[in-house]
C-alpha atoms as a PDB file:
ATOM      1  CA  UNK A   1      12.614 -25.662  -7.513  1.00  0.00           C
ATOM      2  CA  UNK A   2       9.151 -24.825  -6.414  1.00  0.00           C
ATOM      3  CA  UNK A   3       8.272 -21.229  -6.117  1.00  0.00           C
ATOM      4  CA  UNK A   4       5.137 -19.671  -4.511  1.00  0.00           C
ATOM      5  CA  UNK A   5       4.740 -15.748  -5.083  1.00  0.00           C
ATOM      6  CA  UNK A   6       3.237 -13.376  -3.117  1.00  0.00           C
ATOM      7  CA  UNK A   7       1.764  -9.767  -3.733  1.00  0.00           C
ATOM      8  CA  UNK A   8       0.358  -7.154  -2.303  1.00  0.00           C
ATOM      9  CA  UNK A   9      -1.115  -3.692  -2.680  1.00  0.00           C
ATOM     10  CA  UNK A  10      -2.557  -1.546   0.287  1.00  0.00           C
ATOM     11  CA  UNK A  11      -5.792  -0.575  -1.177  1.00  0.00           C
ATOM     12  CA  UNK A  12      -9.246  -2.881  -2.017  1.00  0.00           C
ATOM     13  CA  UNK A  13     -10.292  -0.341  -4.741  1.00  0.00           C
ATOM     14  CA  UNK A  14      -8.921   0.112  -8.051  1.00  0.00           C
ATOM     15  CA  UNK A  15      -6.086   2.941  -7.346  1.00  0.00           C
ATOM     16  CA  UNK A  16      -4.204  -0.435  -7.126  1.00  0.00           C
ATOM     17  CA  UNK A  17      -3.700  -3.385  -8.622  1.00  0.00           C
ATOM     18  CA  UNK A  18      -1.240  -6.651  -8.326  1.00  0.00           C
ATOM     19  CA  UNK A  19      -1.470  -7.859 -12.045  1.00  0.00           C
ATOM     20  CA  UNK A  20       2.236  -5.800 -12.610  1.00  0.00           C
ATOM     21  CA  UNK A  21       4.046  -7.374  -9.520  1.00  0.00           C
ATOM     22  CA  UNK A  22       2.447 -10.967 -10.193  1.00  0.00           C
ATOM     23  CA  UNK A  23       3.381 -10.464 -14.100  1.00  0.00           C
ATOM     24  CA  UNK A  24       7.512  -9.746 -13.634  1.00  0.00           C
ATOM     25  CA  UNK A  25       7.200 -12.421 -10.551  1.00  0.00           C
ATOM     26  CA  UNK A  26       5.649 -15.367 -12.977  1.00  0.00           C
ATOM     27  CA  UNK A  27       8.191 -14.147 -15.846  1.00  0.00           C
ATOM     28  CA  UNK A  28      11.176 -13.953 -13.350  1.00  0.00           C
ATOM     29  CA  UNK A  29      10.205 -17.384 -12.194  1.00  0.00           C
ATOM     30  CA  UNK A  30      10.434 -18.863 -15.357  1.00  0.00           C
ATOM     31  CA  UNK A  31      13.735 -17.282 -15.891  1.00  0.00           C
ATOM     32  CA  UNK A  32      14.877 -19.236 -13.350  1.00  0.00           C
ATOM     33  CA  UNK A  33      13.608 -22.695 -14.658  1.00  0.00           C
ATOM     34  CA  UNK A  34      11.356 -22.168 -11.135  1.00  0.00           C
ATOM     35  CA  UNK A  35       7.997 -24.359 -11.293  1.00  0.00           C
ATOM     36  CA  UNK A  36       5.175 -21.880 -10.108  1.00  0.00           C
ATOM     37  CA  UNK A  37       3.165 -24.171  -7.404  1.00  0.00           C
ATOM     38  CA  UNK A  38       0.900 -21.466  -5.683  1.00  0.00           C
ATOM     39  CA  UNK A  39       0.506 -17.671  -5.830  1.00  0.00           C
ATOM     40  CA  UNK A  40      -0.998 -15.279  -2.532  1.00  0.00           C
ATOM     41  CA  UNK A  41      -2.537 -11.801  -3.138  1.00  0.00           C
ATOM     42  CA  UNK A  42      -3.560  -9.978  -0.156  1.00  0.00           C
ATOM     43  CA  UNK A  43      -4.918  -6.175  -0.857  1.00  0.00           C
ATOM     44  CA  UNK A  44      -4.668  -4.625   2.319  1.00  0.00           C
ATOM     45  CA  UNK A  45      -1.890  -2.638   4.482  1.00  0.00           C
ATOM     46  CA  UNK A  46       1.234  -4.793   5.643  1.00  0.00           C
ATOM     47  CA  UNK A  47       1.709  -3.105   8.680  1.00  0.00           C
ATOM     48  CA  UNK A  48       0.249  -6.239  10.415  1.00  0.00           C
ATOM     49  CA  UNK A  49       0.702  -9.519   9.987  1.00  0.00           C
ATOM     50  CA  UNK A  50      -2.959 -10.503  10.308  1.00  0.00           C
ATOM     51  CA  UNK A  51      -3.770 -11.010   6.737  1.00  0.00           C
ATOM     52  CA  UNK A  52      -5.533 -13.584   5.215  1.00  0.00           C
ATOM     53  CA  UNK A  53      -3.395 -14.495   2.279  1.00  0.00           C
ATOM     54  CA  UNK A  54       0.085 -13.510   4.376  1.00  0.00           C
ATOM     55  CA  UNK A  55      -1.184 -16.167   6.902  1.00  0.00           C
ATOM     56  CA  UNK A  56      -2.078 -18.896   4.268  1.00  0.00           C
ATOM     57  CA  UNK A  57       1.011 -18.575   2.832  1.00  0.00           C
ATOM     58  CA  UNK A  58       2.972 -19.356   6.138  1.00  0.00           C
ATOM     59  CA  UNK A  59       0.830 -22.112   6.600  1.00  0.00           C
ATOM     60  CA  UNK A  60       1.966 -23.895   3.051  1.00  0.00           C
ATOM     61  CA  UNK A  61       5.341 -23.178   3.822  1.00  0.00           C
ATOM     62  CA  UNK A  62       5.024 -24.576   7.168  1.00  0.00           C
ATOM     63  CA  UNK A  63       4.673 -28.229   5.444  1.00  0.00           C
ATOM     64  CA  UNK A  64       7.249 -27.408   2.706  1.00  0.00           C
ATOM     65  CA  UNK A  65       4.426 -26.361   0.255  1.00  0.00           C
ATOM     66  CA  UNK A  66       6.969 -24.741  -1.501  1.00  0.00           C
ATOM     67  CA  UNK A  67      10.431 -24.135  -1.585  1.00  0.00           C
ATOM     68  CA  UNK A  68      10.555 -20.723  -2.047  1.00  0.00           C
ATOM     69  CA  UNK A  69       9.156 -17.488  -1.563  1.00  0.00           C
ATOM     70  CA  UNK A  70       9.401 -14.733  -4.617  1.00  0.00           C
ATOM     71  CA  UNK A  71       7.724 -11.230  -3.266  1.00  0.00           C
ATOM     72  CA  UNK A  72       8.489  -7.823  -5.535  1.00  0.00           C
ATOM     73  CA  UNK A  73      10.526  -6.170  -2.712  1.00  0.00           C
ATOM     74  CA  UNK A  74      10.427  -6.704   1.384  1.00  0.00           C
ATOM     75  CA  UNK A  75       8.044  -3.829   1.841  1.00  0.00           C
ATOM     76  CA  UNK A  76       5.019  -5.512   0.124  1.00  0.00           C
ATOM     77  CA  UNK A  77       6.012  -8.503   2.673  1.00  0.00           C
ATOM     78  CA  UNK A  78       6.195  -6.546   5.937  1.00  0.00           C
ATOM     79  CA  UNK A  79       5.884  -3.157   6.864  1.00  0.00           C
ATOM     80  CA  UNK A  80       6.107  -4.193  10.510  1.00  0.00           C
ATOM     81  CA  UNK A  81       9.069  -3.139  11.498  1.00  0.00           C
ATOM     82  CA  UNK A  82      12.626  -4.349  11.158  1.00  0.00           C
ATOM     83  CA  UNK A  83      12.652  -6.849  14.135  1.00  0.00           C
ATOM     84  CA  UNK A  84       8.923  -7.868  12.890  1.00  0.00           C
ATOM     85  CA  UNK A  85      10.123  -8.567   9.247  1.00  0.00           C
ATOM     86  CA  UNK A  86      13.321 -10.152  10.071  1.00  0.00           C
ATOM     87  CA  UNK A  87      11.493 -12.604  12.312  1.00  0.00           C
ATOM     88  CA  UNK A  88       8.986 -13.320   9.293  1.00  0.00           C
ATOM     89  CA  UNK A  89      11.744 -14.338   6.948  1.00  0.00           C
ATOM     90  CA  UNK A  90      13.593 -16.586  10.032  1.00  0.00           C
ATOM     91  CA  UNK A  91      10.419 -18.040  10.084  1.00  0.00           C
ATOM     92  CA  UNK A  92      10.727 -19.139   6.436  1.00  0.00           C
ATOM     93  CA  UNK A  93      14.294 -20.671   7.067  1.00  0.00           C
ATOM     94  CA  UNK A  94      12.851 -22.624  10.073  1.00  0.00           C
ATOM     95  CA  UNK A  95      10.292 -24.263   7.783  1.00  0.00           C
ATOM     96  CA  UNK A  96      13.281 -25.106   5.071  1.00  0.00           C
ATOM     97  CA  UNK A  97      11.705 -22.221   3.051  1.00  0.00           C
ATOM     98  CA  UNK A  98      13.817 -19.359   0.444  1.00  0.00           C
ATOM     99  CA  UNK A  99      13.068 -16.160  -0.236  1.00  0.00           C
ATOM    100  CA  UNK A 100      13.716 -13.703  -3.019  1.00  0.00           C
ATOM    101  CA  UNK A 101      13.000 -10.504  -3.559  1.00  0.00           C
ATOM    102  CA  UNK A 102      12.528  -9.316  -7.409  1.00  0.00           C
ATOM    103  CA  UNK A 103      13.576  -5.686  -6.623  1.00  0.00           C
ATOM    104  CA  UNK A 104      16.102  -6.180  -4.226  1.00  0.00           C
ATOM    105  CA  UNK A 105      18.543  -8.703  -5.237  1.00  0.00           C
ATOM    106  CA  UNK A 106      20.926  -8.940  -2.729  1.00  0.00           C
ATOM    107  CA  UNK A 107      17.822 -10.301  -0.214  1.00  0.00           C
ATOM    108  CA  UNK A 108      18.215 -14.169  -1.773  1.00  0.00           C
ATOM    109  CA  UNK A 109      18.499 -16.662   0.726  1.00  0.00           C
ATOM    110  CA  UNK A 110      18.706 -19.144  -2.250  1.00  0.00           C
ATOM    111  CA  UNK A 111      22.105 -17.074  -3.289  1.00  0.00           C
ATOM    112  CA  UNK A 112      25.605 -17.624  -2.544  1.00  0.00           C
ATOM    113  CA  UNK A 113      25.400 -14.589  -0.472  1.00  0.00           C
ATOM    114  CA  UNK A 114      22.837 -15.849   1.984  1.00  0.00           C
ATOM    115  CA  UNK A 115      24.894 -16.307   5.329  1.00  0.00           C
ATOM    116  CA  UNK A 116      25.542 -12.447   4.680  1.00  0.00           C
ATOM    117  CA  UNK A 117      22.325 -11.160   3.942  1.00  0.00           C
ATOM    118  CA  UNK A 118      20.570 -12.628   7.138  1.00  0.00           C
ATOM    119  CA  UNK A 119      23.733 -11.540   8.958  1.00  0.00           C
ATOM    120  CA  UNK A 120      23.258  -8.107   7.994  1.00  0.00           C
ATOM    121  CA  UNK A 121      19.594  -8.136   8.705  1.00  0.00           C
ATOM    122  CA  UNK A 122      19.957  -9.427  12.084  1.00  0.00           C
ATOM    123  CA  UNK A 123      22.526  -6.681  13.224  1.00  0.00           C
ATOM    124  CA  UNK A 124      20.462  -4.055  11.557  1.00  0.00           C
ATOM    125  CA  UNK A 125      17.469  -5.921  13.928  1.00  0.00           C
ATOM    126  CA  UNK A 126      19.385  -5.667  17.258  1.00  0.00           C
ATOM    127  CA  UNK A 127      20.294  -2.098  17.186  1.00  0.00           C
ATOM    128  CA  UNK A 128      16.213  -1.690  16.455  1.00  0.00           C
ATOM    129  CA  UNK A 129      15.933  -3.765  19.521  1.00  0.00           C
ATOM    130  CA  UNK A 130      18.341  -1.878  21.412  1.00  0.00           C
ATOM    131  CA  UNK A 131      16.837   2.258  20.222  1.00  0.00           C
ATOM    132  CA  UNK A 132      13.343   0.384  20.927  1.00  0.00           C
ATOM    133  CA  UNK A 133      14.628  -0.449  24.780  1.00  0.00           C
ATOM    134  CA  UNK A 134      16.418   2.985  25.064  1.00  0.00           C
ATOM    135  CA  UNK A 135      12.744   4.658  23.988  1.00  0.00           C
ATOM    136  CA  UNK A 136      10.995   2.641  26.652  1.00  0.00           C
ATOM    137  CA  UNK A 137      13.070   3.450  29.280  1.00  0.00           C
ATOM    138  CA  UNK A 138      13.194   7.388  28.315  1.00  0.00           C
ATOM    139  CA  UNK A 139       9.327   7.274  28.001  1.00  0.00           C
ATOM    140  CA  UNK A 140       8.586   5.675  31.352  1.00  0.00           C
ATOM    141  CA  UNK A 141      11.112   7.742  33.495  1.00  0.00           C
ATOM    142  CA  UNK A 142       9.516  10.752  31.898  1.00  0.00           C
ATOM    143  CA  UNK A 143       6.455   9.477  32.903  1.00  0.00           C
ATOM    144  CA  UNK A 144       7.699   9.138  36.124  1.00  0.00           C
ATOM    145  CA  UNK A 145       8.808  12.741  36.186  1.00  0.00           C
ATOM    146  CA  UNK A 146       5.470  13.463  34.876  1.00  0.00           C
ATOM    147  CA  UNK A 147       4.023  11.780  38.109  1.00  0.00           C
ATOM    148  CA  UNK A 148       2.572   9.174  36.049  1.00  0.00           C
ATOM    149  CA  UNK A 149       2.788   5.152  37.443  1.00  0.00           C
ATOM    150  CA  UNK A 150       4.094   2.380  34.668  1.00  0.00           C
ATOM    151  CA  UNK A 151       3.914   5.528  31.748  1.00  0.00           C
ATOM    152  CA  UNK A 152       0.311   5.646  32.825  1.00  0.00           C
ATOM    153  CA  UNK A 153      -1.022   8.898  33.793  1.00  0.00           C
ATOM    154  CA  UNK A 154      -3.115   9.055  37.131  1.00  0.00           C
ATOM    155  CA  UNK A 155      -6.551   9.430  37.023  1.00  0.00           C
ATOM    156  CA  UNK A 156      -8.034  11.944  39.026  1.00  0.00           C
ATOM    157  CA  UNK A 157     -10.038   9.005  40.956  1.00  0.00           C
ATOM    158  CA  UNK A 158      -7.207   6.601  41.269  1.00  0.00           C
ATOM    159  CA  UNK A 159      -7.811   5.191  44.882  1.00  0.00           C
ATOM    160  CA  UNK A 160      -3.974   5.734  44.818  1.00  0.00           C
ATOM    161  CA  UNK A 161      -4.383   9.003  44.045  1.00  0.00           C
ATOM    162  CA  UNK A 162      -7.458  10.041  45.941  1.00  0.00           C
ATOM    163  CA  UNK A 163      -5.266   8.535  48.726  1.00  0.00           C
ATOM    164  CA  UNK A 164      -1.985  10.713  48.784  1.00  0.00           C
ATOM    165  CA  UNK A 165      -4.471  13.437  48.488  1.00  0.00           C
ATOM    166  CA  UNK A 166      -6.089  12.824  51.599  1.00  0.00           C
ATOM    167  CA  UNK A 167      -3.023  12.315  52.997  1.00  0.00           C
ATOM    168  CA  UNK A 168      -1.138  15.599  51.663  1.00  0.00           C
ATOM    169  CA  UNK A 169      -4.383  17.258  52.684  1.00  0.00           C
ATOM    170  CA  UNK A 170      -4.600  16.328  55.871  1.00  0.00           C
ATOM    171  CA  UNK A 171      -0.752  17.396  56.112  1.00  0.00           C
ATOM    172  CA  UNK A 172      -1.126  20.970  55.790  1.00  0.00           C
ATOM    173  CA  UNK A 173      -0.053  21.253  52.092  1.00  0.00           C
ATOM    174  CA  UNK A 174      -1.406  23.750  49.553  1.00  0.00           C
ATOM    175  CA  UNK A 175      -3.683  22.862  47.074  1.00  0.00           C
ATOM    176  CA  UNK A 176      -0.629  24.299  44.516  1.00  0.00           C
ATOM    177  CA  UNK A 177       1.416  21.686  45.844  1.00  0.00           C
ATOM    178  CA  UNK A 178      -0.891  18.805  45.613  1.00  0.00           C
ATOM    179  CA  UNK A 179      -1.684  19.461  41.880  1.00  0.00           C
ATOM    180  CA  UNK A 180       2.450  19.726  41.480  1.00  0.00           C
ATOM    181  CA  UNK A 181       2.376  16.425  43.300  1.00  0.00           C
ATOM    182  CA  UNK A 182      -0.422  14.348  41.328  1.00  0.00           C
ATOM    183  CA  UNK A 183      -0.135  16.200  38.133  1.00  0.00           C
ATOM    184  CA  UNK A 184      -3.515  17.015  38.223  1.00  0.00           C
ATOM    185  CA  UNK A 185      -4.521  21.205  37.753  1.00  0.00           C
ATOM    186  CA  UNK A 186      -5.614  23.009  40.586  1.00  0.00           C
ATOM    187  CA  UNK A 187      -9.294  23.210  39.785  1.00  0.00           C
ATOM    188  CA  UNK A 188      -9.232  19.350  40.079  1.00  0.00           C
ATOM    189  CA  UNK A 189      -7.522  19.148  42.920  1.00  0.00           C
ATOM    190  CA  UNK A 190      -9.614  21.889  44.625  1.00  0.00           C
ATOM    191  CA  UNK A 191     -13.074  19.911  43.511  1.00  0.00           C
ATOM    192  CA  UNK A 192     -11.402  16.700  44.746  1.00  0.00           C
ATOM    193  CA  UNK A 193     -10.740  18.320  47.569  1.00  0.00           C
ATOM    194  CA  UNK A 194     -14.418  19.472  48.514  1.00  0.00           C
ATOM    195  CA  UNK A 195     -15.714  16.246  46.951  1.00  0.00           C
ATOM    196  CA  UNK A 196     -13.823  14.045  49.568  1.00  0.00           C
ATOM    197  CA  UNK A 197     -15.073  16.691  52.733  1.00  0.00           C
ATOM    198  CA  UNK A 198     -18.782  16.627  51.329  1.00  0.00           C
ATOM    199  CA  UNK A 199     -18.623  13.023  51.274  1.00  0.00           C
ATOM    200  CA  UNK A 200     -20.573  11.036  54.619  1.00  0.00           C
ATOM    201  CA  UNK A 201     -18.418   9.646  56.677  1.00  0.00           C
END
């Protein structure tokens, strides 16, 4: 079997190093009677995906480069996020690509126990769907409460909100109120306020 290995540290300088993950991967490897076909270091954070090596290596495995993918443990692979780092190693399986992690051995998709392991990791990725969904919805109906439009807060010279000023203005209300109303603070509603009867008609 063809094995590629990837490693990765978070910092350029030389805090960090790779040369202890890439020495148990090679070794593991040739435990396994694994031939070593191609190796990818990136020395940055993994909290994106946009990294050089991380990209190169989906590009071999895109055309079967390898056959599969030996990492030190799933946090020097992805620190993106469950549903992020499941979707990473789904994207492996599409390309007819393992994975292994050295640390971790239950995450083998080369293992008897691989129907189970991607099970697990795709229910433990749906409820982070679902808590991610319950979190927007909380955030933008505060926001709402918060007089805020799409969990955007109004600008004091949002033509939206320079209008329903005019308009509460021109109805009587308080300046107290309006500032309740917009969420804006009573100084800027009472500048606003002069502002828009200084202003030629």
């Amino acid at each position: 079997m063809r094995v590629a290995i990837y490693a990765r540290v978070s910092s350029k300088g030389g805090r960090q190093d790779t040369d202890n993950q890439l020495r148990q991967l090679r070794a593991f490897a040739v435990s396994q009677s694994w031939t070593m076909v191609q190796e990818f270091v990136d020395r940055q954070s993994a909290s994106t995906a946009d990294r050089e090596q991380f990209q190169l290596m989906f590009q071999s495995a895109s055309v079967r480069g390898f056959d599969v993918l030996l990492f030190w443990s799933l946090d020097r692979l992805s620190r993106e996020g469950t549903v992020a780092t499941l979707n990473q190693l789904q994207r492996l399986n599409s390309y007819g690509v393992g994975y292994r992690s050295y640390t971790e051995q239950y995450l083998d998709s080369t293992g008897m126990f691989r129907e189970a392991v991607v099970g697990i990791l795709a229910a433990v990725a749906k409820q982070e769907r679902v808590r991610l969904s319950e979190r927007t919805i909380a955030g933008l109906q505060r926001a709402r409460a918060q007089g805020r439009i799409g969990g955007r807060p109004r600008t004091e010279h949002d033509p939206r909100t320079m209008a329903k000023l005019a308009t509460l203005r021109l109805s009587g209300v308080s300046i107290r109120r309006i500032a309740t109303e917009l969420g804006l603070s009573k100084t800027t509603v009472a500048r606003l306020v002069r502002e828009q009867t200084t202003q030629p008609h």
